[in-house]
C-alpha atoms as a PDB file:
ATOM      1  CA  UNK A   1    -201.906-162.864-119.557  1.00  0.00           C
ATOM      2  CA  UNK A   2    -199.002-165.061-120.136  1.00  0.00           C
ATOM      3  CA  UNK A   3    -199.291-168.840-120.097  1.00  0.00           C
ATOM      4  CA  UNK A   4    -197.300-170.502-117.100  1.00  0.00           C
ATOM      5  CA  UNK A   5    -194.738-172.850-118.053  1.00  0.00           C
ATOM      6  CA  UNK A   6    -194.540-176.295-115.854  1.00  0.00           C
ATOM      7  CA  UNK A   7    -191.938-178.805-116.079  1.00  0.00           C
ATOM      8  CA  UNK A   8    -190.145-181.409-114.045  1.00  0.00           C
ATOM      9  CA  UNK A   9    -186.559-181.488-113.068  1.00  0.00           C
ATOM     10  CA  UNK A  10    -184.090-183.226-111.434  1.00  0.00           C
ATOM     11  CA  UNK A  11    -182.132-181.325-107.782  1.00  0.00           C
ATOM     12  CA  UNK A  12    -178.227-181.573-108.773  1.00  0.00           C
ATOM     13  CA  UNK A  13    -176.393-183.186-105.395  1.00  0.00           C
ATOM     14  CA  UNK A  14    -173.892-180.898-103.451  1.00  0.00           C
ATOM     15  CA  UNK A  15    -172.169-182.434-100.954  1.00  0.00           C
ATOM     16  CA  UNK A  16    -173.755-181.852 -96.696  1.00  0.00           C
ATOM     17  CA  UNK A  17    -170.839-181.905 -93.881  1.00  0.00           C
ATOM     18  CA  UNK A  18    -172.258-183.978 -91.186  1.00  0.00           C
ATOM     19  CA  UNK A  19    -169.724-182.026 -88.688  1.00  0.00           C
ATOM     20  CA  UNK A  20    -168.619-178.626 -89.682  1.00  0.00           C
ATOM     21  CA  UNK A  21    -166.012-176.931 -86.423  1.00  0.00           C
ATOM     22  CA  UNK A  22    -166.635-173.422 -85.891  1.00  0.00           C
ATOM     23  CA  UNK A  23    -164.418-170.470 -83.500  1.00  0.00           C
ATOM     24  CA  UNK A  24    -166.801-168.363 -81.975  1.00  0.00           C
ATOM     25  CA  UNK A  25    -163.897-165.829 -82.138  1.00  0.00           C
ATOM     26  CA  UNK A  26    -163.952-166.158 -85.709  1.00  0.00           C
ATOM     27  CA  UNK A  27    -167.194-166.539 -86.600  1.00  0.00           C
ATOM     28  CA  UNK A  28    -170.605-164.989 -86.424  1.00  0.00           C
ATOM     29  CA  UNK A  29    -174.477-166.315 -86.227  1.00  0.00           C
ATOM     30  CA  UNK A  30    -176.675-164.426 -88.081  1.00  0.00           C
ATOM     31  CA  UNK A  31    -180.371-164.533 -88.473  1.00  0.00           C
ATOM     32  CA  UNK A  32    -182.387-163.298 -91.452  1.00  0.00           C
ATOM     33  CA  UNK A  33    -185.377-162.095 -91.567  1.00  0.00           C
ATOM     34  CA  UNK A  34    -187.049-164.413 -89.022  1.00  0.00           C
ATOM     35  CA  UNK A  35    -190.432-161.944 -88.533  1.00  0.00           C
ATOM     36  CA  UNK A  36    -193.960-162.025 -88.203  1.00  0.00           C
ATOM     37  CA  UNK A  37    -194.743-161.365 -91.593  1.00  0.00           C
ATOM     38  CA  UNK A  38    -192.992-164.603 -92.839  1.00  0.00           C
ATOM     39  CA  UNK A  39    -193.102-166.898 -90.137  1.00  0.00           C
ATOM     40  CA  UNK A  40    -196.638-166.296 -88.017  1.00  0.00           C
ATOM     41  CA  UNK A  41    -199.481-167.986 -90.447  1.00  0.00           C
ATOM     42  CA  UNK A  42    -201.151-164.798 -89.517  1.00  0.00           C
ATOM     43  CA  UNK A  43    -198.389-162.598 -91.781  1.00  0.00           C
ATOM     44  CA  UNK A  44    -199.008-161.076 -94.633  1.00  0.00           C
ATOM     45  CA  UNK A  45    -195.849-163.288 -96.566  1.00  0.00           C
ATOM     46  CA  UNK A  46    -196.347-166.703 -94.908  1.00  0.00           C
ATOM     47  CA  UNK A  47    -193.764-169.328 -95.377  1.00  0.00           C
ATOM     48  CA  UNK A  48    -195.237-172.460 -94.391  1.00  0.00           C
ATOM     49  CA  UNK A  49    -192.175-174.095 -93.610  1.00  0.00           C
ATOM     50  CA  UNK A  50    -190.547-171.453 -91.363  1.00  0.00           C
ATOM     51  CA  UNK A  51    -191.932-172.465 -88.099  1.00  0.00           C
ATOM     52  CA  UNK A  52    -190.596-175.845 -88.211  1.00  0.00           C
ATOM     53  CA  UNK A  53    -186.799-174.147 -88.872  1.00  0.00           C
ATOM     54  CA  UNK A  54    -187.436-171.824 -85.625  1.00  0.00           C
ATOM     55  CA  UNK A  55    -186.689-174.532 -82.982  1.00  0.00           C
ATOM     56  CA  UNK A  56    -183.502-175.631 -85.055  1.00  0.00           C
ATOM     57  CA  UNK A  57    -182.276-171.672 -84.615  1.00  0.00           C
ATOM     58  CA  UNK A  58    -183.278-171.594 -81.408  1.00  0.00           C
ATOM     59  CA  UNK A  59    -180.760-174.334 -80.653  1.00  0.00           C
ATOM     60  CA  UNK A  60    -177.888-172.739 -82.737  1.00  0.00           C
ATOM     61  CA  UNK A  61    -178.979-169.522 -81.289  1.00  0.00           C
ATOM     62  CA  UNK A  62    -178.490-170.753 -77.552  1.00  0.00           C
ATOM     63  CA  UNK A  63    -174.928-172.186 -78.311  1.00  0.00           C
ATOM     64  CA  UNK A  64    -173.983-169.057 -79.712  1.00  0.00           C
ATOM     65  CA  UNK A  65    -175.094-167.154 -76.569  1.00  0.00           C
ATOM     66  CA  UNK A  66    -173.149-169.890 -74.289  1.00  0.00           C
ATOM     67  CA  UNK A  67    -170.237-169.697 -76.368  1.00  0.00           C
ATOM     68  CA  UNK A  68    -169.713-165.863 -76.764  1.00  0.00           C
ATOM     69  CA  UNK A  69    -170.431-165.526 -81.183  1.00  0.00           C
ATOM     70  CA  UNK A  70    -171.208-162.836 -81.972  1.00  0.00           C
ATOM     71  CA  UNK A  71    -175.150-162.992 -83.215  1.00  0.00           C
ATOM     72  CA  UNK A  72    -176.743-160.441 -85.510  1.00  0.00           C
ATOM     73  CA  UNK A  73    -180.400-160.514 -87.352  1.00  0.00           C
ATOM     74  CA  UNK A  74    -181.408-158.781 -90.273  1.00  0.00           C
ATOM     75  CA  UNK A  75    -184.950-157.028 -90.514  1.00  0.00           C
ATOM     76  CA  UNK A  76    -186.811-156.663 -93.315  1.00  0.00           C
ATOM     77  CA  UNK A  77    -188.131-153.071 -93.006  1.00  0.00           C
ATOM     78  CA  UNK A  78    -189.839-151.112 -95.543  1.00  0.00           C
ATOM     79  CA  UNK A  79    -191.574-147.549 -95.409  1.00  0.00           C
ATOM     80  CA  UNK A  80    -194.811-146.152 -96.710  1.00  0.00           C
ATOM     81  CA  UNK A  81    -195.062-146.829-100.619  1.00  0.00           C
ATOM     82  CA  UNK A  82    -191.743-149.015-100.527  1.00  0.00           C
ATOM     83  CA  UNK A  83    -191.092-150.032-104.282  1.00  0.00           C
ATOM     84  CA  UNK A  84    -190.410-153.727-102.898  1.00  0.00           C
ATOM     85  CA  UNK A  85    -194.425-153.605-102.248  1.00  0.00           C
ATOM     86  CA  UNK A  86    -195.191-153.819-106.322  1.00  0.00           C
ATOM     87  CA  UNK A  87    -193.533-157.281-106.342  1.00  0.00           C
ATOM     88  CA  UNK A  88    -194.635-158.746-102.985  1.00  0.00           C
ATOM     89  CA  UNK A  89    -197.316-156.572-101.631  1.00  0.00           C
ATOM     90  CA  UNK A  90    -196.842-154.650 -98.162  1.00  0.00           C
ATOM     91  CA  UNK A  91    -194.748-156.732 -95.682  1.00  0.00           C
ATOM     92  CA  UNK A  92    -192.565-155.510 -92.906  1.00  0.00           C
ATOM     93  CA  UNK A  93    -193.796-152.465 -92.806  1.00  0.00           C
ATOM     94  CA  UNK A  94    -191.655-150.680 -90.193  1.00  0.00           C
ATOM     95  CA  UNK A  95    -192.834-150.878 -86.849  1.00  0.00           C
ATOM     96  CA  UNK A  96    -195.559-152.829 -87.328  1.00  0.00           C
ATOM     97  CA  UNK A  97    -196.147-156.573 -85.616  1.00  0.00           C
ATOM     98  CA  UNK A  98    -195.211-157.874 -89.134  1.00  0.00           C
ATOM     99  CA  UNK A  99    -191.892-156.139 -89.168  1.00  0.00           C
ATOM    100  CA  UNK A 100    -191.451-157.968 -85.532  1.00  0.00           C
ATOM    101  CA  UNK A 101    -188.653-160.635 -84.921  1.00  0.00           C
ATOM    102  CA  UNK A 102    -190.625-163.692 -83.796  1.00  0.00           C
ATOM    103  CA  UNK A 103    -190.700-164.100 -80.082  1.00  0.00           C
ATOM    104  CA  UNK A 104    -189.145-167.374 -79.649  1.00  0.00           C
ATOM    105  CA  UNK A 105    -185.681-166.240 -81.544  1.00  0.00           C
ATOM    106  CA  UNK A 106    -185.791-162.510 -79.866  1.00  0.00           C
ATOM    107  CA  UNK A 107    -182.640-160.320 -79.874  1.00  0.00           C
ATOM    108  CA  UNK A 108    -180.843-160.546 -76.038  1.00  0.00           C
ATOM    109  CA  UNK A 109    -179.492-157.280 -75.286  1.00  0.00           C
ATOM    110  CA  UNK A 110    -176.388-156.657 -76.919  1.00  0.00           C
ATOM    111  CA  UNK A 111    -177.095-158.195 -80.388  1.00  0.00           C
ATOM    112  CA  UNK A 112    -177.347-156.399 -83.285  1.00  0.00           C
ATOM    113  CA  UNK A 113    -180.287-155.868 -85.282  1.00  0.00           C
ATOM    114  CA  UNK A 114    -179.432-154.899 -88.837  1.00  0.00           C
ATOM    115  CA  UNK A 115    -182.345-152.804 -90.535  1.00  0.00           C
ATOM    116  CA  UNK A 116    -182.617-153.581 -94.034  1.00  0.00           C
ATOM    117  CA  UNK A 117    -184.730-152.232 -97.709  1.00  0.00           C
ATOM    118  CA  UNK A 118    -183.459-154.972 -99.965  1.00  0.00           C
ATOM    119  CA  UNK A 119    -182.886-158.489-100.007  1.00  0.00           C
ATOM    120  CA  UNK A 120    -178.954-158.760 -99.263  1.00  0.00           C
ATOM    121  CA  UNK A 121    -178.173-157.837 -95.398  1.00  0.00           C
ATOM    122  CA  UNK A 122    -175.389-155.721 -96.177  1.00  0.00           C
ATOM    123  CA  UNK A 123    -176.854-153.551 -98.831  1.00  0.00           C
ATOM    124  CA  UNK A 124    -176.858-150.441 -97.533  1.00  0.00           C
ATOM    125  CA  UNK A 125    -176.449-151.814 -93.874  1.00  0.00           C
ATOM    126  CA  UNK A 126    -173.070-151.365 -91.763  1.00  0.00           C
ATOM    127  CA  UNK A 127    -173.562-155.063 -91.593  1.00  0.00           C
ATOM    128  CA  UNK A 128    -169.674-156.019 -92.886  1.00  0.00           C
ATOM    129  CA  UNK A 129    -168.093-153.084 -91.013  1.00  0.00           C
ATOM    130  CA  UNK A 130    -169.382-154.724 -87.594  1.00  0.00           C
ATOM    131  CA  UNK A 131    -168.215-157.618 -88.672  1.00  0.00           C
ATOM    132  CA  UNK A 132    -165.110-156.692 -89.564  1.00  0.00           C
ATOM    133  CA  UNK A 133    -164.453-154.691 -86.207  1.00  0.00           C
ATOM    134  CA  UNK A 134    -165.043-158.194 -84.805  1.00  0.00           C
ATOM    135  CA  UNK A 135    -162.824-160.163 -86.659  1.00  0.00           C
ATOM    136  CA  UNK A 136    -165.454-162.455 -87.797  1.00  0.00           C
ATOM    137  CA  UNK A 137    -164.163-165.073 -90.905  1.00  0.00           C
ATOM    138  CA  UNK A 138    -166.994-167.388 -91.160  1.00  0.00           C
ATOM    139  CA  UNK A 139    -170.945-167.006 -91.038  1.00  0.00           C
ATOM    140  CA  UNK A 140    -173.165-169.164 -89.853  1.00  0.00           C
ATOM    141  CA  UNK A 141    -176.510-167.931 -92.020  1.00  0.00           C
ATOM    142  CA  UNK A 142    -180.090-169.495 -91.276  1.00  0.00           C
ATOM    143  CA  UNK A 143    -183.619-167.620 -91.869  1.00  0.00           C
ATOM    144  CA  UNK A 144    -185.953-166.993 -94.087  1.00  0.00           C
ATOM    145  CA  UNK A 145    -186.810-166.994 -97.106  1.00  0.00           C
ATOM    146  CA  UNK A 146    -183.714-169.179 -98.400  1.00  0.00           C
ATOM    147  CA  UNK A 147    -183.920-167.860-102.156  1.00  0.00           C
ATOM    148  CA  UNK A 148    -184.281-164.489-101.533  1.00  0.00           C
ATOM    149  CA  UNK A 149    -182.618-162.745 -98.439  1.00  0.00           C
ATOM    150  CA  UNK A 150    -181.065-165.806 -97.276  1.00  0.00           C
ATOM    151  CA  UNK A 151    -179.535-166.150-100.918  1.00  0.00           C
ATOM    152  CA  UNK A 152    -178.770-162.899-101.749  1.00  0.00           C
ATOM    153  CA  UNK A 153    -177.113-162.188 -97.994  1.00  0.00           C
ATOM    154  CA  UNK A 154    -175.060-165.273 -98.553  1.00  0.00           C
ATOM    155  CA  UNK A 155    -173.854-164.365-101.900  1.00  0.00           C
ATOM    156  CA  UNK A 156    -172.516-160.573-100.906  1.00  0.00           C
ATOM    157  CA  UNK A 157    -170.823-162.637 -97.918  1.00  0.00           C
ATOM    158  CA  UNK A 158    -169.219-165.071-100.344  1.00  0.00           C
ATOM    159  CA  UNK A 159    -168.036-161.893-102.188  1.00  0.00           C
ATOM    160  CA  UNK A 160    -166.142-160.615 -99.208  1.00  0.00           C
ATOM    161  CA  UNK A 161    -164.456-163.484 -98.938  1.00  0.00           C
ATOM    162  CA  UNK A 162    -166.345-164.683 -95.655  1.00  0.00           C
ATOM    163  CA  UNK A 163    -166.902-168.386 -95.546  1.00  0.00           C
ATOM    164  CA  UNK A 164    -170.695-169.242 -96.009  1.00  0.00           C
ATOM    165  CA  UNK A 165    -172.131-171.898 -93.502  1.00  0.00           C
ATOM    166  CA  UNK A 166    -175.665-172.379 -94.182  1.00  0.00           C
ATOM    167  CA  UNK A 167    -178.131-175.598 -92.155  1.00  0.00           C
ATOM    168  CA  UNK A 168    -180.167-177.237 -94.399  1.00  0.00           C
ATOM    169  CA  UNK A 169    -183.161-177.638 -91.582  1.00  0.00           C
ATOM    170  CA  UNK A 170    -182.337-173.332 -90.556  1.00  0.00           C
ATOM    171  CA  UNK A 171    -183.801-172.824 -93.680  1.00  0.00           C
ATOM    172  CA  UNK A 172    -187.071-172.072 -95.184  1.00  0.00           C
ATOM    173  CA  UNK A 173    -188.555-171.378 -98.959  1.00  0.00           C
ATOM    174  CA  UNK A 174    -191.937-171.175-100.556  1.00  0.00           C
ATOM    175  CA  UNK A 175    -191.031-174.611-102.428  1.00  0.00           C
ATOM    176  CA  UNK A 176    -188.664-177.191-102.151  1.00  0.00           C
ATOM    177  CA  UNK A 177    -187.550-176.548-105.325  1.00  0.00           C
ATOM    178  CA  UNK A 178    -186.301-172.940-104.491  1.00  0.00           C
ATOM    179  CA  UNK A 179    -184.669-173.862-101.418  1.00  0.00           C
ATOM    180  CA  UNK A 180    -182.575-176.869-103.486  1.00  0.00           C
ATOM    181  CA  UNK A 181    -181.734-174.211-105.729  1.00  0.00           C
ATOM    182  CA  UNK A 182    -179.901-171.908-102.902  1.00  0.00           C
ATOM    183  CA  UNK A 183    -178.120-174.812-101.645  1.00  0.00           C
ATOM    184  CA  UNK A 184    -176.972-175.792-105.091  1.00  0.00           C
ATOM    185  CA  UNK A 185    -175.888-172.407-105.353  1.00  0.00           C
ATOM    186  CA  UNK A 186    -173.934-171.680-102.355  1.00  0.00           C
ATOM    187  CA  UNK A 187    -172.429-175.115-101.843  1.00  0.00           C
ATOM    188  CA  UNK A 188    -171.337-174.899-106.095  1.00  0.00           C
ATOM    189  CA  UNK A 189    -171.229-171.201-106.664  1.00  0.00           C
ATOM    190  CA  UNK A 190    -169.845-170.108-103.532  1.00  0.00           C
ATOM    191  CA  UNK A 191    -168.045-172.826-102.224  1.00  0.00           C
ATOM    192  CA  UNK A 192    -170.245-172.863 -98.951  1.00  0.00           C
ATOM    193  CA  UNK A 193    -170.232-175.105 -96.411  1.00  0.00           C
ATOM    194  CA  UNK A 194    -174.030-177.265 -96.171  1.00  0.00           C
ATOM    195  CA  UNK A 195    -174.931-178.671 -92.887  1.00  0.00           C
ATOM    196  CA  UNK A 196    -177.667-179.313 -90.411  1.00  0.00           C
ATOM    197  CA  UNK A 197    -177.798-177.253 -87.629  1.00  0.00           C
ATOM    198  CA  UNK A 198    -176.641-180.185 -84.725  1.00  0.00           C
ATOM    199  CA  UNK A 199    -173.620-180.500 -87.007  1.00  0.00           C
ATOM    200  CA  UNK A 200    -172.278-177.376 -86.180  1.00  0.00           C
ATOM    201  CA  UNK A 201    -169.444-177.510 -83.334  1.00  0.00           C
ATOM    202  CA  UNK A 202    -168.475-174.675 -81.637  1.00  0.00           C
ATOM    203  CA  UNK A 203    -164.909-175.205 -80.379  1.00  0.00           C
ATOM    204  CA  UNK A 204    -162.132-173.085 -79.172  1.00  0.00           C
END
């Protein structure tokens, strides 16, 4: 069994827009992963710190409506024997109460619901043809779990040349440390944009 390494270090800064001005022509709200599995304690992948970011989405999620964005969510959703299962165990297992968008954040009709096997939203997923179709330039990403699907979704957005908005408190991880990591990342790496969530102004 190997020996676990422990060791202290320092988060780098990245600079946080305290207003960020968004087109809800131009832009799109998406969701990831925000399901039972990860954000009811009773799931079998609980992040501890995901039902504190649901209210903040909520909020974002009702100004989207008003204004018109386009909204999507990704779903984690995994069949019988899924390889994913050897490194996490079984988790969204498809159409099971785990696989589930919480209540509180559920899809209105109309929205799109992107089914997904990996970690990045638009592997394998017609996710940047819709939003193409739509016009959309910038993304507004928030979910769960901010090192792995929120990461990985963010960084194949970056690479088609969409604009990365990401709110610090629409965010969750299984440490602090990951979740400082992703925003280091995006803000550095991909030239994101880091807010909080009442920071972002829809205008037209």
């Amino acid at each position: 069994m190997a020996a676990m390494s422990e060791r202290s270090v320092e988060a780098p800064q990245y600079p946080v827009q305290e207003r960020v001005e968004v087109r809800p022509d131009r832009t799109a709200l998406l969701i990831i992963d925000m399901q039972n599995d990860f954000c009811d304690p009773k799931g079998s992948l609980f992040v501890e710190e995901a039902p504190r970011t649901i209210p903040r989405i909520a909020a974002l999620l009702e100004r989207a409506r008003k204004s018109s964005m386009p909204v999507f969510y990704t779903q984690d959703w995994h069949g019988k024997d899924d390889p994913e299962f050897a490194i996490w165990g079984e988790h969204a297992r498809a159409g099971t109460w785990g696989a589930e968008i919480v209540s509180a954040l559920a899809p209105a009709p109309g929205e799109r619901v992107i089914q997904k096997a990996r970690y990045d939203g638009f592997y394998g997923t017609s996710l940047d043809h819709e939003l193409r179709v739509l016009g959309a330039e910038s993304l507004i990403i928030c979910g769960t779990v901010a090192n792995i699907c929120v990461h990985y979704t963010a960084a194949s957005a970056a690479l088609r040349w969409y604009e990365v908005i990401i709110p610090t408190d629409g965010i969750s991880a299984l440490s602090s440390f990951e979740k400082e990591a992703t925003l280091h990342q995006v803000a550095g790496l991909f030239r994101g944009v880091i807010t909080h969530a009442e920071g972002i102004e829809i205008v037209r």
